[in-house]
Protein backbone atom coordinates (compact mmCIF):
# COMPACT_ATOMS: atom_id res chain seq x y z
CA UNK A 1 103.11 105.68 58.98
CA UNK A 2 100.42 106.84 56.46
CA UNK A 3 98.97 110.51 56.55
CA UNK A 4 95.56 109.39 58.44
CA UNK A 5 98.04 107.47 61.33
CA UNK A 6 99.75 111.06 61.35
CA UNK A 7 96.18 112.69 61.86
CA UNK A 8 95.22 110.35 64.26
CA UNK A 9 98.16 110.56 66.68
CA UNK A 10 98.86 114.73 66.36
CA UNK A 11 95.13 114.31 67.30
CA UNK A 12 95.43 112.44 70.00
CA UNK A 13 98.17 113.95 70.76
CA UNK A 14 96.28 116.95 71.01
CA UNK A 15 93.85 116.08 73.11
CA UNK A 16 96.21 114.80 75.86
CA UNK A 17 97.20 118.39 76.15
CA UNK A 18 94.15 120.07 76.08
CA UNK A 19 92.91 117.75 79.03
CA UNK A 20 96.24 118.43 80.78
CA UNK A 21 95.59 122.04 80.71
CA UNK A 22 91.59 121.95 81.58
CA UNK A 23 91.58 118.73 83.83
CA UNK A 24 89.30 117.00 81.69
CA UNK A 25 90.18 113.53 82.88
CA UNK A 26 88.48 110.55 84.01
CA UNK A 27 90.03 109.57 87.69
CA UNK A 28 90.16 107.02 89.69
CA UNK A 29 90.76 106.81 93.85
CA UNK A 30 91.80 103.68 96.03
CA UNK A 31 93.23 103.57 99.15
CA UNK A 32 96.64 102.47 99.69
CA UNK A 33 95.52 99.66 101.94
CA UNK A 34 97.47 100.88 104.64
CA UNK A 35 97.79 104.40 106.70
CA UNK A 36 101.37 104.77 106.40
CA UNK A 37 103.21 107.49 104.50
CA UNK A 38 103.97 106.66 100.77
CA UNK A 39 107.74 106.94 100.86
CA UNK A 40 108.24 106.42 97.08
CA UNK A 41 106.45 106.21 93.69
CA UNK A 42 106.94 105.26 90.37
CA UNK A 43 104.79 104.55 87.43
CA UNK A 44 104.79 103.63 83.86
CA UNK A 45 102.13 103.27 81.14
CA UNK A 46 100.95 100.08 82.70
CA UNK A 47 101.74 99.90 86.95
CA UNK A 48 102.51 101.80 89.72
CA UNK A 49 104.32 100.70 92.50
CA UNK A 50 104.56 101.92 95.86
CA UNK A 51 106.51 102.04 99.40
CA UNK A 52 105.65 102.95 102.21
CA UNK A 53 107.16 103.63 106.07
CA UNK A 54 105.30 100.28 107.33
CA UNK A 55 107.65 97.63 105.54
CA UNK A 56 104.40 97.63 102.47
CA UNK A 57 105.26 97.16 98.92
CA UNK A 58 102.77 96.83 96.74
CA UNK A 59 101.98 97.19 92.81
CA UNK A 60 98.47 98.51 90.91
CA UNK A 61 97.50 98.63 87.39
CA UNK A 62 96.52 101.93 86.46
CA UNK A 63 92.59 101.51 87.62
CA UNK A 64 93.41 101.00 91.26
CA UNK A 65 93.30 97.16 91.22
CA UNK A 66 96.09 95.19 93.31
CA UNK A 67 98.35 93.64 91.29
CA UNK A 68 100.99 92.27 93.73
CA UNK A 69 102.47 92.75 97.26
CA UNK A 70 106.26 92.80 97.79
CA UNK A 71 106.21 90.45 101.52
CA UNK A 72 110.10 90.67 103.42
CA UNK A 73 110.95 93.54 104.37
CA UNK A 74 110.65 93.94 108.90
CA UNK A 75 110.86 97.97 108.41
CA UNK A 76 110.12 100.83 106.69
CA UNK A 77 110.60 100.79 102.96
CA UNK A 78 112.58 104.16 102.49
CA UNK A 79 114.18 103.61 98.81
CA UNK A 80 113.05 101.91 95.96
CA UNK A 81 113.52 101.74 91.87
CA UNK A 82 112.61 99.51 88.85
CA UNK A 83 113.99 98.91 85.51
CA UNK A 84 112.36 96.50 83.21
CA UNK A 85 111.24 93.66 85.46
CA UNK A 86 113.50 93.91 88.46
CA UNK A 87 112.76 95.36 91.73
CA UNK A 88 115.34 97.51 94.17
CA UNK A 89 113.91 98.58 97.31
CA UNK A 90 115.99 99.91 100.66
CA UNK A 91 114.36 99.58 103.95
CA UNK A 92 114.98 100.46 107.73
CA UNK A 93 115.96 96.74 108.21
CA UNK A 94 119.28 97.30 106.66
CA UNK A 95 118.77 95.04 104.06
CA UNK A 96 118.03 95.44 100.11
CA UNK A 97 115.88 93.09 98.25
CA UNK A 98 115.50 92.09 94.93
CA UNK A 99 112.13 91.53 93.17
CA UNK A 100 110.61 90.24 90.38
CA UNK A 101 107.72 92.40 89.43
CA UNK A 102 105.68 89.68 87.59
CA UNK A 103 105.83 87.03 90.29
CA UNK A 104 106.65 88.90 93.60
CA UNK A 105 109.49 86.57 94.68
CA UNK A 106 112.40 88.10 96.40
CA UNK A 107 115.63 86.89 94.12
CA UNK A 108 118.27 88.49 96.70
CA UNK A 109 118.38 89.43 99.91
CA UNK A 110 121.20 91.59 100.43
CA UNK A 111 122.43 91.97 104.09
CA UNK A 112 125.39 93.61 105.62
CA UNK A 113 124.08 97.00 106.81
CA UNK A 114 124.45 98.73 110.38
CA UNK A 115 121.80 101.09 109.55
CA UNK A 116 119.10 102.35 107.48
CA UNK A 117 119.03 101.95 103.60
CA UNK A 118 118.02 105.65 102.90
CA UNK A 119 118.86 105.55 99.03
CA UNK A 120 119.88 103.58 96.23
CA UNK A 121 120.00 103.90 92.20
CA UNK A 122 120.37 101.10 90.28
CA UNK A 123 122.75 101.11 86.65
CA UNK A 124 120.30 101.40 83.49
CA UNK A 125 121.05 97.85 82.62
CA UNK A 126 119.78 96.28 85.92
CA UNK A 127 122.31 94.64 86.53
CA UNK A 128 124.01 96.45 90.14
CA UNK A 129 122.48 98.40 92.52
CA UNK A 130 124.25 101.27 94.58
CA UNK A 131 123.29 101.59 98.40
CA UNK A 132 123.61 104.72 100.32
CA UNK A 133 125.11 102.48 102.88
CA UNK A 134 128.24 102.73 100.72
CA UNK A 135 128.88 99.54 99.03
CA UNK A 136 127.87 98.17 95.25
CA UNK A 137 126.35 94.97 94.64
CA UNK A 138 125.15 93.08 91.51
CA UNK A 139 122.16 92.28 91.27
CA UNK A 140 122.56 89.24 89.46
CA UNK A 141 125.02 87.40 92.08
CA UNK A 142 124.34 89.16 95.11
CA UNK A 143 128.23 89.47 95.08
CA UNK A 144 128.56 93.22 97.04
CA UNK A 145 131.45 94.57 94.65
CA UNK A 146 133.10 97.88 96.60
CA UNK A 147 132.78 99.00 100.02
CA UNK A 148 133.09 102.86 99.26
CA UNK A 149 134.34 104.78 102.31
CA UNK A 150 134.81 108.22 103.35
CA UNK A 151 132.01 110.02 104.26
CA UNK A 152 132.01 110.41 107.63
CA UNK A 153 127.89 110.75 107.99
CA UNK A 154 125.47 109.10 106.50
CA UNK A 155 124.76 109.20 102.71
CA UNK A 156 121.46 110.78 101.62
CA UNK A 157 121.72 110.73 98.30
CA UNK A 158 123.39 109.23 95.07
CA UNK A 159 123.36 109.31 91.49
CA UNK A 160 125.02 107.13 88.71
CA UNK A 161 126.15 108.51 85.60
CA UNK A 162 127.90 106.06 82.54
CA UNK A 163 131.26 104.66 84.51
CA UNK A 164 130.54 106.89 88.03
CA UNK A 165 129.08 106.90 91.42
CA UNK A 166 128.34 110.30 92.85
CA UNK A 167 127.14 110.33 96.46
CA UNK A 168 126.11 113.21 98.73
CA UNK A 169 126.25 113.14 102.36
CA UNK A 170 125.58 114.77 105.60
CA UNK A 171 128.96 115.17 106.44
CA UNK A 172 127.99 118.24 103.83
CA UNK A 173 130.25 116.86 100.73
CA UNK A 174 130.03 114.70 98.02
CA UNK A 175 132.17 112.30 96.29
CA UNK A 176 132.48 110.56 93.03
CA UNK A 177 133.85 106.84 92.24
CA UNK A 178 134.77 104.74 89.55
CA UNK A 179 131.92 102.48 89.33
CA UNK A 180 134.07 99.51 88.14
CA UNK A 181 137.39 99.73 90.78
CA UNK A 182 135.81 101.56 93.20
CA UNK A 183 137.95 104.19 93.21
CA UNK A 184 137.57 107.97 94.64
CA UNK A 185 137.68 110.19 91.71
CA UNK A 186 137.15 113.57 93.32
CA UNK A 187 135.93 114.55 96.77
CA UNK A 188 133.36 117.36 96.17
CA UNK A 189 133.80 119.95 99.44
CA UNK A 190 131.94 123.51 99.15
CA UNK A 191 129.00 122.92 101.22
CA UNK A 192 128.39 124.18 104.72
CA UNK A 193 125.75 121.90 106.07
CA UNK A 194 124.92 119.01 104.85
CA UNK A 195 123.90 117.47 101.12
CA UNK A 196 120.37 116.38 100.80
CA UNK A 197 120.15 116.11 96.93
CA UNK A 198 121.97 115.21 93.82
CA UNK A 199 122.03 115.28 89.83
CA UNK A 200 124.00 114.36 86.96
CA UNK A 201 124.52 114.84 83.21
CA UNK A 202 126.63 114.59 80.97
CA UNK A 203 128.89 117.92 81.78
CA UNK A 204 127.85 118.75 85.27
CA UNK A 205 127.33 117.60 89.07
CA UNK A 206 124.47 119.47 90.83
CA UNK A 207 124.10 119.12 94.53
CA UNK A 208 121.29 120.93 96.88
CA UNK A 209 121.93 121.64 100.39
CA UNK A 210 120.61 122.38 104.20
CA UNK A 211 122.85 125.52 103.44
CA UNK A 212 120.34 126.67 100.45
CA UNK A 213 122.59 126.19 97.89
CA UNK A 214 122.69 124.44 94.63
CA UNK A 215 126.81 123.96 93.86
CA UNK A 216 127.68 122.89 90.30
CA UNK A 217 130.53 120.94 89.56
CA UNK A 218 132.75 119.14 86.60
CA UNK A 219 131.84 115.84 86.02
CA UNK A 220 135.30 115.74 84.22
CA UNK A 221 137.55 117.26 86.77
CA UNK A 222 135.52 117.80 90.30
CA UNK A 223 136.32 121.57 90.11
CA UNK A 224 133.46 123.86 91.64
CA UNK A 225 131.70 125.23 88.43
CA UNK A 226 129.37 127.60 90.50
CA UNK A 227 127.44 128.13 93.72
CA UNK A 228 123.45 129.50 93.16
CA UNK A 229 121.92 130.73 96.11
CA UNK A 230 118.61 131.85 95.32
CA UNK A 231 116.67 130.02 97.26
CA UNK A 232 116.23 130.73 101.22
CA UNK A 233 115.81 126.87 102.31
CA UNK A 234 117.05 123.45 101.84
CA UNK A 235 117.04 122.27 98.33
CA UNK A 236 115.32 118.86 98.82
CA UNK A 237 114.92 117.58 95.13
CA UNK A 238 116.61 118.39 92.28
CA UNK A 239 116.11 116.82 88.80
CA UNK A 240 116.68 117.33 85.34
CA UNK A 241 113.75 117.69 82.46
CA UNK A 242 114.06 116.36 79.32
CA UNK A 243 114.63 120.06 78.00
CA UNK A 244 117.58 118.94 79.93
CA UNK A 245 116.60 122.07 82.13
CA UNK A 246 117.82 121.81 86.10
CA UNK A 247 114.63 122.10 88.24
CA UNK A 248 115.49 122.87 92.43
CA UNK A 249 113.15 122.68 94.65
CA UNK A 250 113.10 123.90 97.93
CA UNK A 251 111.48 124.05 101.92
CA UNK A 252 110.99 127.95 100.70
CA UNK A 253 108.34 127.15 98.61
CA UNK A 254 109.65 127.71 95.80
CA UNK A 255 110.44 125.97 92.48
CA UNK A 256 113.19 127.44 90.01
CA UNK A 257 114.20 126.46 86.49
CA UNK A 258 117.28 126.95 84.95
CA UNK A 259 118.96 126.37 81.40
CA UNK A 260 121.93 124.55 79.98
CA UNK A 261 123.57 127.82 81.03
CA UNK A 262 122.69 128.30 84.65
CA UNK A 263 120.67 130.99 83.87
CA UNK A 264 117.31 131.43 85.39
CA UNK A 265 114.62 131.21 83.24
CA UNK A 266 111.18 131.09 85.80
CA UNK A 267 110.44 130.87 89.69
CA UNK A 268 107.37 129.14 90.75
CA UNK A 269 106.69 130.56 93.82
CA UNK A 270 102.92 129.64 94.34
CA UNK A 271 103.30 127.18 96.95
CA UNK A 272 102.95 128.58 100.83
CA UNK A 273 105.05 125.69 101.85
CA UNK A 274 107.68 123.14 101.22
CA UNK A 275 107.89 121.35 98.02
CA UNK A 276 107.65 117.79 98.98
CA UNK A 277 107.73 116.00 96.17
CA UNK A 278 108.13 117.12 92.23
CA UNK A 279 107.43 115.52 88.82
CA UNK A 280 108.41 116.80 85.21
CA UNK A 281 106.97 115.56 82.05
CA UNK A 282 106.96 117.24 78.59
CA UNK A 283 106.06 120.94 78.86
CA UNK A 284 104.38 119.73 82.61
CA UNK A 285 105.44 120.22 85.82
CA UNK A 286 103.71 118.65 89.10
CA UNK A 287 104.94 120.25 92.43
CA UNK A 288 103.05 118.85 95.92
CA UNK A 289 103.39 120.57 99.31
CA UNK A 290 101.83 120.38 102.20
CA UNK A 291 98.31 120.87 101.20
CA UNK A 292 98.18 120.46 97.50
CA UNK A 293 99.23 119.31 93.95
CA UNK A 294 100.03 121.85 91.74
CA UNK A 295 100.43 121.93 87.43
CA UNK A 296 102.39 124.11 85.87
CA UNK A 297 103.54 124.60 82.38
CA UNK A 298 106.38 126.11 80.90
CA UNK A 299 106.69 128.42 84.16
CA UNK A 300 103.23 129.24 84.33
CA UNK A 301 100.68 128.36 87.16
CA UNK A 302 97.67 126.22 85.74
CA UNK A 303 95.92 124.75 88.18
CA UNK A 304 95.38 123.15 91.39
CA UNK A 305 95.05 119.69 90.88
CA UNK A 306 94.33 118.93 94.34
CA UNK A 307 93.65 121.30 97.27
CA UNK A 308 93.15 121.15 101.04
CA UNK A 309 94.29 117.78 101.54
CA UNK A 310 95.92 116.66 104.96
CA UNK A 311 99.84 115.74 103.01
CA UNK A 312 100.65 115.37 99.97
CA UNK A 313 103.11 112.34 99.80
CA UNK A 314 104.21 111.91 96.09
CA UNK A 315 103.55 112.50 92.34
CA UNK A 316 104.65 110.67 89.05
CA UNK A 317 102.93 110.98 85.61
CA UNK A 318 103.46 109.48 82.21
CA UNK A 319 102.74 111.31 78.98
CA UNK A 320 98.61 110.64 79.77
CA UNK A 321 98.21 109.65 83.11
CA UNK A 322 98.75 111.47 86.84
CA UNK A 323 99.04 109.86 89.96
CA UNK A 324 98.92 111.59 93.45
CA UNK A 325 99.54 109.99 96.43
CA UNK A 326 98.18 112.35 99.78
CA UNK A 327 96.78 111.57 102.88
CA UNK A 328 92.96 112.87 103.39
CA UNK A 329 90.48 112.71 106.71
CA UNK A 330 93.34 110.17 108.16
CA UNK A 331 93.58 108.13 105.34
CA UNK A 332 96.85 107.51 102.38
CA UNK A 333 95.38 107.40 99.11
CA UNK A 334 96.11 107.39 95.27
CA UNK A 335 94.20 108.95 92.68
CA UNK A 336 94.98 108.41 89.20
CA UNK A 337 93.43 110.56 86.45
CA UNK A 338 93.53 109.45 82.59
CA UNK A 339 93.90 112.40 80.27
CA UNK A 340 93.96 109.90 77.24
CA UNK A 341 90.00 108.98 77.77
């Protein structure tokens, strides 16, 4: 790269930020088609696609036109994830499908369930696909690998991490398995109501609960690391940043960030109601609630990006581009704003 490519992109680079900061974007809105609730979100610099609680799955470029509809599913569409060009989704049906994004056919129909598909998380090479209805199946055969039992609810969340399953349930523990035998490696018990929320790196297991707290545990040995309980509410989402900071949120309103070391570093405790949905990118952090979108950076309160709307459903960004997905004068909708133009 030559020293005017270098100008160019710390320039453009630049600008990105400022336009983050100001809202200096150019945006688009579309209507999701249908008046369901938007269920789940992801984007990348090219799509979106998007579930919803109708059976809909559908996928838009990044100007609002229809790219593809997902048609199989009989329920709501409750779980979903891509890698590369393959599909996952979960739905009330009981079954999993398998997509291809280009074309829209369903490769695999995976049946076998007695009750909802809540969550799944597929391994980073696409090739298996882990159901909160317990079992493992690859994607590639269809072939369900493990049955993994012991919970004694239902499982709300999971998370996979290099050779491991972790899974949290409302039977209020979790448990981790070999990905490859199946196995129970630890059974995670601390919790006093049940587990809503999970993450993983490389040293640590977090899990949020109904009980308000956020235990830590070692990935290496299952032993309770530590048990944070500042927040007053469930702890609904939890993720990691690429700061590889731990971000909670929680039906308190708030947001809290903490370092490698568990120590606190901000609270973001703007919001007036739960945190339904969060999104992290760079220095940026997008928190919805009830009745608006929220950007924050580096633990300070920016902006509204949208206020007074009915719901806020979900969020995702890339590195330029926002996408909010609310529900306004009894109508779902998506608006995408370009901070690149």
């Amino acid at each position: 790269m030559d020293i005017n490519q270098c100008i160019n992109l710390y320039r453009t680079k630049y600008i990105v930020q400022k336009n983050w900061q100001s809202g200096n974007a150019v945006a688009y809105m579309f209507d999701c088609v249908t008046p369901a609730v938007v269920t789940c979100l992801q984007m990348d610099e090219e799509k979106v696609v998007a579930c919803f609680d109708d059976k809909t799955v559908l996928m838009w470029d990044l100007y609002g036109n229809l790219k593809q509809s997902f048609v199989g599913h009989v329920g709501g569409v409750w779980c979903m994830q891509y890698i590369g060009n393959v599909l996952s989704t979960g739905s009330t049906d009981r079954t999993i499908r398998i997509w291809d994004l280009q074309t829209g056919e369903c490769s695999k129909w995976l049946v076998g369930h007695s009750s909802t598909v809540r969550c799944l998380q597929m391994s980073e090479d696409a090739r298996l696909v882990v159901s909160g209805s317990r079992d493992t199946t690859d994607i590639e055969t269809g072939e369900c690998l493990h049955v993994l039992m012991g919970h004694q609810a239902s499982v709300r969340c999971l998370a996979i991490k290099d050779n491991y399953i972790v899974s949290g349930s409302y039977d209020n523990s979790c448990r981790v398995w070999d990905i490859c035998s199946g196995e129970l490696k630890f059974h995670l018990e601390g919790h006093v109501s049940k587990v809503y929320s999970l993450c993983v790196d490389n040293r640590y297991i977090y899990s949020g609960s109904l009980d308000s707290t956020i235990n830590v545990w070692s990935l290496a040995d299952g032993t309770q690391i530590k048990a944070i309980r500042d927040h007053r509410s469930l702890v609904a989402l939890l993720k990691k940043n690429e700061y590889n900071q731990l971000i909670s949120a929680s039906a308190d309103g708030s947001v809290k960030v903490w370092d490698e070391d568990l120590n606190q570093l901000y609270s973001l405790d703007h919001n007036t109601s739960a945190i339904t949905c969060l999104f992290s990118k760079g220095p940026w952090l997008i928190t919805g609630s009830d009745k608006s979108v929220k950007l924050w950076k580096n633990g300070t309160f920016c902006r509204n990006i949208m206020d007074n709307v009915d719901s806020v459903w979900q969020v995702a960004a890339t590195e330029t581009c926002l996408i909010n997905a609310v529900h306004i004068n009894g109508h779902s909708c998506f608006r995408i704003y370009h901070f690149d133009k």
